[in-house]
Protein backbone atom coordinates (compact mmCIF):
# COMPACT_ATOMS: atom_id res chain seq x y z
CA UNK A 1 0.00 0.00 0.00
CA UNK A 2 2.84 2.34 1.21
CA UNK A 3 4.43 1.81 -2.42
CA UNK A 4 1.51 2.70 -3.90
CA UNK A 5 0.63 5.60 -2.43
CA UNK A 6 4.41 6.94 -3.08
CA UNK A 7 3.86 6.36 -7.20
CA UNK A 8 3.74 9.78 -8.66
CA UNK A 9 0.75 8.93 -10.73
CA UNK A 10 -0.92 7.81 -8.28
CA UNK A 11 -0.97 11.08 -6.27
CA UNK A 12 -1.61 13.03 -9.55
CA UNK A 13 -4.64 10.81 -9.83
CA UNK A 14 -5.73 11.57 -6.55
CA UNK A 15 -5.09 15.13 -6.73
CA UNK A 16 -5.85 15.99 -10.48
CA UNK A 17 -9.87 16.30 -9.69
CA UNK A 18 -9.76 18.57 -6.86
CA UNK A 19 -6.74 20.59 -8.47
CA UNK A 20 -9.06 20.89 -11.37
CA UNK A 21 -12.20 21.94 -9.76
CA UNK A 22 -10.51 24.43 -7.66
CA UNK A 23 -8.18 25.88 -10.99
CA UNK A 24 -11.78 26.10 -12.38
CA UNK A 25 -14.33 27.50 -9.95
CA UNK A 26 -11.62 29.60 -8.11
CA UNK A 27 -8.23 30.65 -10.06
CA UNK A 28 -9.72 31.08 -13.22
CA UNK A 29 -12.63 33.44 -12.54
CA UNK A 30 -9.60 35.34 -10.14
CA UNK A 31 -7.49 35.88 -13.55
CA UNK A 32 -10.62 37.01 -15.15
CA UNK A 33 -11.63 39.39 -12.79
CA UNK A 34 -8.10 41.10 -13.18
CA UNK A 35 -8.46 41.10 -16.26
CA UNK A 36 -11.62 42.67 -16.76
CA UNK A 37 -10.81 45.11 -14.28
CA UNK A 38 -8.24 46.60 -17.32
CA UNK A 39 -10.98 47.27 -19.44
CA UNK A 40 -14.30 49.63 -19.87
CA UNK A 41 -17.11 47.18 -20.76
CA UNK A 42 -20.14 47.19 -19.97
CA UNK A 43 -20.79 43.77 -19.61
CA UNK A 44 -22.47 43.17 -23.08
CA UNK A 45 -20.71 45.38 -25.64
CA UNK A 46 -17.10 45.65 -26.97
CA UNK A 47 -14.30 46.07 -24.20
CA UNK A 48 -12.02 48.90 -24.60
CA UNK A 49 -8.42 48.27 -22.57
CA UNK A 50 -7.38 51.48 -20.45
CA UNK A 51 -5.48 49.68 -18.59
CA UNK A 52 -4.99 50.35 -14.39
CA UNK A 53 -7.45 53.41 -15.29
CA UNK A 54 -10.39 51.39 -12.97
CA UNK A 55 -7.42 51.11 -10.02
CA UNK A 56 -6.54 54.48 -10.06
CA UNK A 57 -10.16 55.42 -9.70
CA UNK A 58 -10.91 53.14 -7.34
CA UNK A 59 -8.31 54.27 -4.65
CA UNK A 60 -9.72 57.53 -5.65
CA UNK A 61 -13.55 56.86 -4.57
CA UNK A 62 -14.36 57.97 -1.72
CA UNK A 63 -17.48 55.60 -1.88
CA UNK A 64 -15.32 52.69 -1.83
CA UNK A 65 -13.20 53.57 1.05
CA UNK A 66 -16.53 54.22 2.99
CA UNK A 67 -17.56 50.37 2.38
CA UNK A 68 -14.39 49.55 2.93
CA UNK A 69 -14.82 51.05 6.69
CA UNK A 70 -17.75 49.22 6.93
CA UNK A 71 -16.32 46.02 6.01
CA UNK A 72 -13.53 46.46 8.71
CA UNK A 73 -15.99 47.58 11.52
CA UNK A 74 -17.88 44.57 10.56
CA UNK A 75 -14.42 42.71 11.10
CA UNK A 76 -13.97 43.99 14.32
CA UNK A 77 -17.28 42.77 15.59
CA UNK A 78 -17.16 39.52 14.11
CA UNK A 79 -13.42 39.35 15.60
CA UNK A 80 -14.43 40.47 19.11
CA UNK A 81 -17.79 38.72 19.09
CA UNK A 82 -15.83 35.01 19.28
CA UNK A 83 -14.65 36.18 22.89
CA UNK A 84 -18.38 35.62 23.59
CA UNK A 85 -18.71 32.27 21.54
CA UNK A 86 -15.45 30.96 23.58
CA UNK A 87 -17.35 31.58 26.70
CA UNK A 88 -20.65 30.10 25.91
CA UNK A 89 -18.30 27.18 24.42
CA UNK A 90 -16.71 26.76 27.77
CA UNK A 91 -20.34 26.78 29.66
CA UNK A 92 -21.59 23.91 27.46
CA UNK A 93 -18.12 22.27 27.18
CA UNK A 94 -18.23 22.08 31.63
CA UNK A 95 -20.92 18.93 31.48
CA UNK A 96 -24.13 21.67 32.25
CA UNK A 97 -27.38 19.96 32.24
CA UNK A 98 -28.82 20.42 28.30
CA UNK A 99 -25.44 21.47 26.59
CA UNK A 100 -26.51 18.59 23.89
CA UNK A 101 -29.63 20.80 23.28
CA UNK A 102 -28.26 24.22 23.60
CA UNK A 103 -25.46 22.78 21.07
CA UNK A 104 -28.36 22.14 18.53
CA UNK A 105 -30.45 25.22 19.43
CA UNK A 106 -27.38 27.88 18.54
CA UNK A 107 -26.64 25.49 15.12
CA UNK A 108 -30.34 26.93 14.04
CA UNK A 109 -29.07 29.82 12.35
CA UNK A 110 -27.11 28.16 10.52
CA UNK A 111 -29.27 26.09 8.50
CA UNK A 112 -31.37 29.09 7.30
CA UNK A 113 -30.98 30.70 4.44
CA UNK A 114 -29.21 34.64 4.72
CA UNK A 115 -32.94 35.57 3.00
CA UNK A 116 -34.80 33.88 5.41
CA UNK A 117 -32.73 34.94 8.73
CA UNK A 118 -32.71 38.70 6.65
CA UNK A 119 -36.69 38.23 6.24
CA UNK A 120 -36.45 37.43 9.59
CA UNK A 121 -34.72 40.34 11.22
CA UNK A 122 -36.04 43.01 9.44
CA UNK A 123 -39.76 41.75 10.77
CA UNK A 124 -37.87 42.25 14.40
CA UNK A 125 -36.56 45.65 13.20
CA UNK A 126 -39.87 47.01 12.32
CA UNK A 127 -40.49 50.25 14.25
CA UNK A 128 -44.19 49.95 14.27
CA UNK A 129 -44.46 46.13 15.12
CA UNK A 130 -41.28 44.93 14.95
CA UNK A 131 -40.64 42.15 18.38
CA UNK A 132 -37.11 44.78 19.11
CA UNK A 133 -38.89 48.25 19.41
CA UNK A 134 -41.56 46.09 21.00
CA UNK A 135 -39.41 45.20 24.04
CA UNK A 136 -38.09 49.00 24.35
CA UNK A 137 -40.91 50.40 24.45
CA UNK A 138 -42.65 47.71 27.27
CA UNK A 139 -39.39 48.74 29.40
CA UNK A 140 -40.33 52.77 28.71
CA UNK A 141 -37.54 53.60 26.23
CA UNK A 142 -40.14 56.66 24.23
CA UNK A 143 -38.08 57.41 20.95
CA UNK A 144 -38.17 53.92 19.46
CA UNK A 145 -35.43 54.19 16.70
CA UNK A 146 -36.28 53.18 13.29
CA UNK A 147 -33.35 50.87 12.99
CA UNK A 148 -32.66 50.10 9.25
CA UNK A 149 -33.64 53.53 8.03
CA UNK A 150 -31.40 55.97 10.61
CA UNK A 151 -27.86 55.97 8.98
CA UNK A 152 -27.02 56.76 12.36
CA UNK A 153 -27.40 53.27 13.80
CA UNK A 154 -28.32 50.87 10.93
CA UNK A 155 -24.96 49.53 10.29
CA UNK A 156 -24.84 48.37 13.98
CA UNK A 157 -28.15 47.20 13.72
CA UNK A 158 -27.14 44.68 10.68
CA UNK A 159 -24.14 43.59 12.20
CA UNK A 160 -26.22 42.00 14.95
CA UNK A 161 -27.76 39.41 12.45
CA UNK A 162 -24.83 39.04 11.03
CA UNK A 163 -22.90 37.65 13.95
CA UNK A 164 -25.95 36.21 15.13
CA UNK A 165 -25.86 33.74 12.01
CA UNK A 166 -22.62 32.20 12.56
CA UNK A 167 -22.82 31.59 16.36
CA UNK A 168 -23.52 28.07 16.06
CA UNK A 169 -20.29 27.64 13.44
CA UNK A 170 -18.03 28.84 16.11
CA UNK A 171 -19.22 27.52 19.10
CA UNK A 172 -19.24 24.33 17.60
CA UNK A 173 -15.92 24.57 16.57
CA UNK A 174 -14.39 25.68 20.62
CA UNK A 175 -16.60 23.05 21.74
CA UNK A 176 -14.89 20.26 19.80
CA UNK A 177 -11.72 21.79 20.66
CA UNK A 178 -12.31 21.80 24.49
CA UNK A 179 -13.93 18.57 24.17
CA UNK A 180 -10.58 17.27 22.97
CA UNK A 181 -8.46 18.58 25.94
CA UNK A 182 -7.91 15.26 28.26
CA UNK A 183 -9.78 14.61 31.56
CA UNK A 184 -7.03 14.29 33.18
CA UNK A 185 -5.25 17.41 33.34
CA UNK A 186 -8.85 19.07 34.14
CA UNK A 187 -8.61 16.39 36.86
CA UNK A 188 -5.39 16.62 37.82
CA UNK A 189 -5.93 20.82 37.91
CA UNK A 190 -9.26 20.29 40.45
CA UNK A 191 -6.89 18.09 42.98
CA UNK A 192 -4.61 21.38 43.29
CA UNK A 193 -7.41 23.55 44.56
CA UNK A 194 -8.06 25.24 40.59
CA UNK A 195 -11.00 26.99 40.73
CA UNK A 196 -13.58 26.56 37.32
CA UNK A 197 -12.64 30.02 36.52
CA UNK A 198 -9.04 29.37 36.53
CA UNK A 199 -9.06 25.56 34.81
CA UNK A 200 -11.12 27.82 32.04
CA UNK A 201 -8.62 30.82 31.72
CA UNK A 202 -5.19 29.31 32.76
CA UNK A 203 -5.59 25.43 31.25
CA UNK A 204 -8.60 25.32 28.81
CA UNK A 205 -7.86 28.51 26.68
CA UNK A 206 -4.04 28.38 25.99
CA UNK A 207 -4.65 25.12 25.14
CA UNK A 208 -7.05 25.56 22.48
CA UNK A 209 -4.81 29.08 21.12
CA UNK A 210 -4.10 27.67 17.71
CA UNK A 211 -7.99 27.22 16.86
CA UNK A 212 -8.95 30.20 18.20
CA UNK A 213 -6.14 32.26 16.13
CA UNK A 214 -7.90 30.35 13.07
CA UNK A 215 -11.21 31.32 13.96
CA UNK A 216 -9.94 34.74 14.30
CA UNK A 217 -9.10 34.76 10.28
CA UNK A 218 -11.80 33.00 9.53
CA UNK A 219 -13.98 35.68 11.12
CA UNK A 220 -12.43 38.65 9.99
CA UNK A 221 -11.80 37.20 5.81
CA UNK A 222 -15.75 36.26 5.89
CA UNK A 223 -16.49 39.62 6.71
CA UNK A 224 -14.60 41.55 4.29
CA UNK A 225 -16.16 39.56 1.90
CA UNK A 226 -19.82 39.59 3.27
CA UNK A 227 -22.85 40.25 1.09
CA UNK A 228 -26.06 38.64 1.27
CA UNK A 229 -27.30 39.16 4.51
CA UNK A 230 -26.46 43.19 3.90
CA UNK A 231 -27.74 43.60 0.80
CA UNK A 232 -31.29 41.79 1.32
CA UNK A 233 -31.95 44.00 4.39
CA UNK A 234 -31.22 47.55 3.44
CA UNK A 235 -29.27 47.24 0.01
CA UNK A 236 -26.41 49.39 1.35
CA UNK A 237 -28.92 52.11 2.60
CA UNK A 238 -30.26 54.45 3.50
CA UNK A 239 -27.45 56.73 1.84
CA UNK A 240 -24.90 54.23 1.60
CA UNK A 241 -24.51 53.92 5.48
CA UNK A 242 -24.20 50.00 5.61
CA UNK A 243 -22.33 49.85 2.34
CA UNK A 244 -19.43 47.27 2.40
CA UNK A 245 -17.39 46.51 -0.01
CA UNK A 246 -18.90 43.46 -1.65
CA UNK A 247 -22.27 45.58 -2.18
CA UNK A 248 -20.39 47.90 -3.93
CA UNK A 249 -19.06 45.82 -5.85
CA UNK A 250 -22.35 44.23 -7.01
CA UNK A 251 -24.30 47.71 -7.31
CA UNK A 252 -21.44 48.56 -10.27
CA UNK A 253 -21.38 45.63 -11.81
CA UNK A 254 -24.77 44.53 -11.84
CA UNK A 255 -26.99 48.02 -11.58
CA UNK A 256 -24.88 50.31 -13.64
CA UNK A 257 -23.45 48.30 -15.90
CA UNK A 258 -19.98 49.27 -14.90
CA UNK A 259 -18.38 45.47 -15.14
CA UNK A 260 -14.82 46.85 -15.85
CA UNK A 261 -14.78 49.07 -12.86
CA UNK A 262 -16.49 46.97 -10.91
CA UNK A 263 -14.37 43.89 -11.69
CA UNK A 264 -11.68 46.04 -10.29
CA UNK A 265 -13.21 46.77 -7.05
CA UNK A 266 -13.51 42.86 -6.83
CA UNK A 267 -9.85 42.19 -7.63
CA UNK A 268 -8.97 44.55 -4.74
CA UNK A 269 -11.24 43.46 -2.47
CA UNK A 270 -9.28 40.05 -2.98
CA UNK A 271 -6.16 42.00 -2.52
CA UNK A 272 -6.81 43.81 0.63
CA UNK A 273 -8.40 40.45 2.11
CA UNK A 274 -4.97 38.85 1.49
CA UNK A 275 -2.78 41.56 2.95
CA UNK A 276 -5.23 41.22 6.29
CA UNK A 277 -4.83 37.68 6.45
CA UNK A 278 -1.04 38.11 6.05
CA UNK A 279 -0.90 40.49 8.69
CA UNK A 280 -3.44 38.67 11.36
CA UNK A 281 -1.18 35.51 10.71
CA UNK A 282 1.80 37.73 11.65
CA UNK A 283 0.51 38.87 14.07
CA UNK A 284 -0.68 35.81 15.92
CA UNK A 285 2.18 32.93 14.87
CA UNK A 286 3.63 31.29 17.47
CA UNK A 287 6.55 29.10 17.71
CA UNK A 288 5.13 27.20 20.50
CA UNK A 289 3.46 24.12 20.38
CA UNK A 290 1.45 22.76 23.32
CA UNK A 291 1.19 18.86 23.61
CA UNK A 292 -0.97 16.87 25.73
């Protein structure tokens, strides 16, 4: 078997169908979105090559840097949000009584659809009717905001939603993690007088660093990239105050006809998600390696 799996064409066979998919559904259209990015085309009619004419204007629009806040702020949250999903991890993870059904009650969110769960929220948002204004104003709040249509507050308002959605993903993840740690140094940790709090902080956490560092790029990548959710709920509204980059993107390409430029917005949306990813990994590698 061993001298099997060492034949060259043997691991070409293996790996030729997923190299293949992944050249086709991922590199290619990546090529093709630079290059389309060096022309003015409309998506129909003849393209013209001007060349890094789209770039320059990009770093030039003011409108794109403004989404491009958006999608950062939106990385923050997601990014800070996981210190919550660690905890609730760590809750079910210490043997509470329904942790099997809380498990399945946060993957929920999951298995909708980003229509549905935006169909969904935007009923809660409501300011007549909507469940949210409901609760303020049974507690006495009087000036019950109208959440999706005050540029003041409606890219806060969306980001709830959108962290909301992929609880489950990461809770799931730190719970399989934590559920991997052995019983025995928990044990062993209880016998010298370690409070819960401490095993949690001091024992559970460093030894789960490396997933939640991944988590941590996972988090902030999906959110520079993050569309659907957005645009279903307000479109980038009112006035472009919950723009991000993605629905920027889209409104170019696919409302005003602008494939070229917006092609080009795409391409550096890819670029600046790259340079993040570079700089989180940097920024949290580690030379140490905990066994246990």
């Amino acid at each position: 078997m061993n001298k099997i799996m060492s034949n060259k064409w043997v691991i070409f066979l293996y790996t030729f169908p997923a190299l293949f998919l992944i050249g086709i559904l991922i590199v290619v259209p990546l090529i093709l979105s630079g290059y389309f990015g060096l022309m003015d085309w409309d998506g129909i009619g003849v393209m013209e090559f001007i060349g890094l004419e789209n770039y320059k204007v990009a770093l030039q629009d003011g409108k794109f840097w403004e989404s491009a806040l958006h999608s950062f702020l939106l990385a923050l949250f997601s990014a800070l949000s996981l210190i919550i999903y660690l905890a609730v991890a760590l809750i079910l993870a210490s043997k509470i009584k329904g942790a099997n059904l809380l498990r399945r009650i946060y993957l929920i969110p999951m298995l909708l659809s980003s229509v549905a769960i935006a169909q969904l929220w935007i009923k809660m948002y409501n300011p007549t009717n909507g469940m949210v204004n409901s609760i303020l104003s049974a507690i006495g709040v009087e000036n019950l905001p109208n959440w999706l249509a005050d540029t003041s507050i409606v890219l806060y308002a969306i980001f709830i939603p959108v962290i909301w959605q992929y609880a489950g993903f990461y809770i799931l993840i730190y719970y399989a993690a934590l559920k991997n740690i052995p019983d025995s140094l928990i044990e062993a940790a209880k016998i010298d007088g370690a409070s819960p709090l401490q095993i949690a902080l001091k024992i559970k956490v460093p030894l789960i660093r490396n997933v939640f560092m991944v988590t941590i790029v996972l988090a902030v990548v999906g959110s520079l990239k993050y569309f659907d959710l957005i645009y279903v709920m307000t479109g980038g509204g009112p006035n472009g105050a919950s723009e991000v980059m993605a629905s920027y993107m889209y409104k170019l390409a696919f409302e005003s006809y602008n494939f070229g430029y917006g092609s080009a917005i795409g391409f550096l949306i890819l670029i600046i998600t790259l340079i993040v990813t570079f700089i989180i990994r940097k920024l949290t590698a580690t030379k140490e390696e905990i066994q246990y």
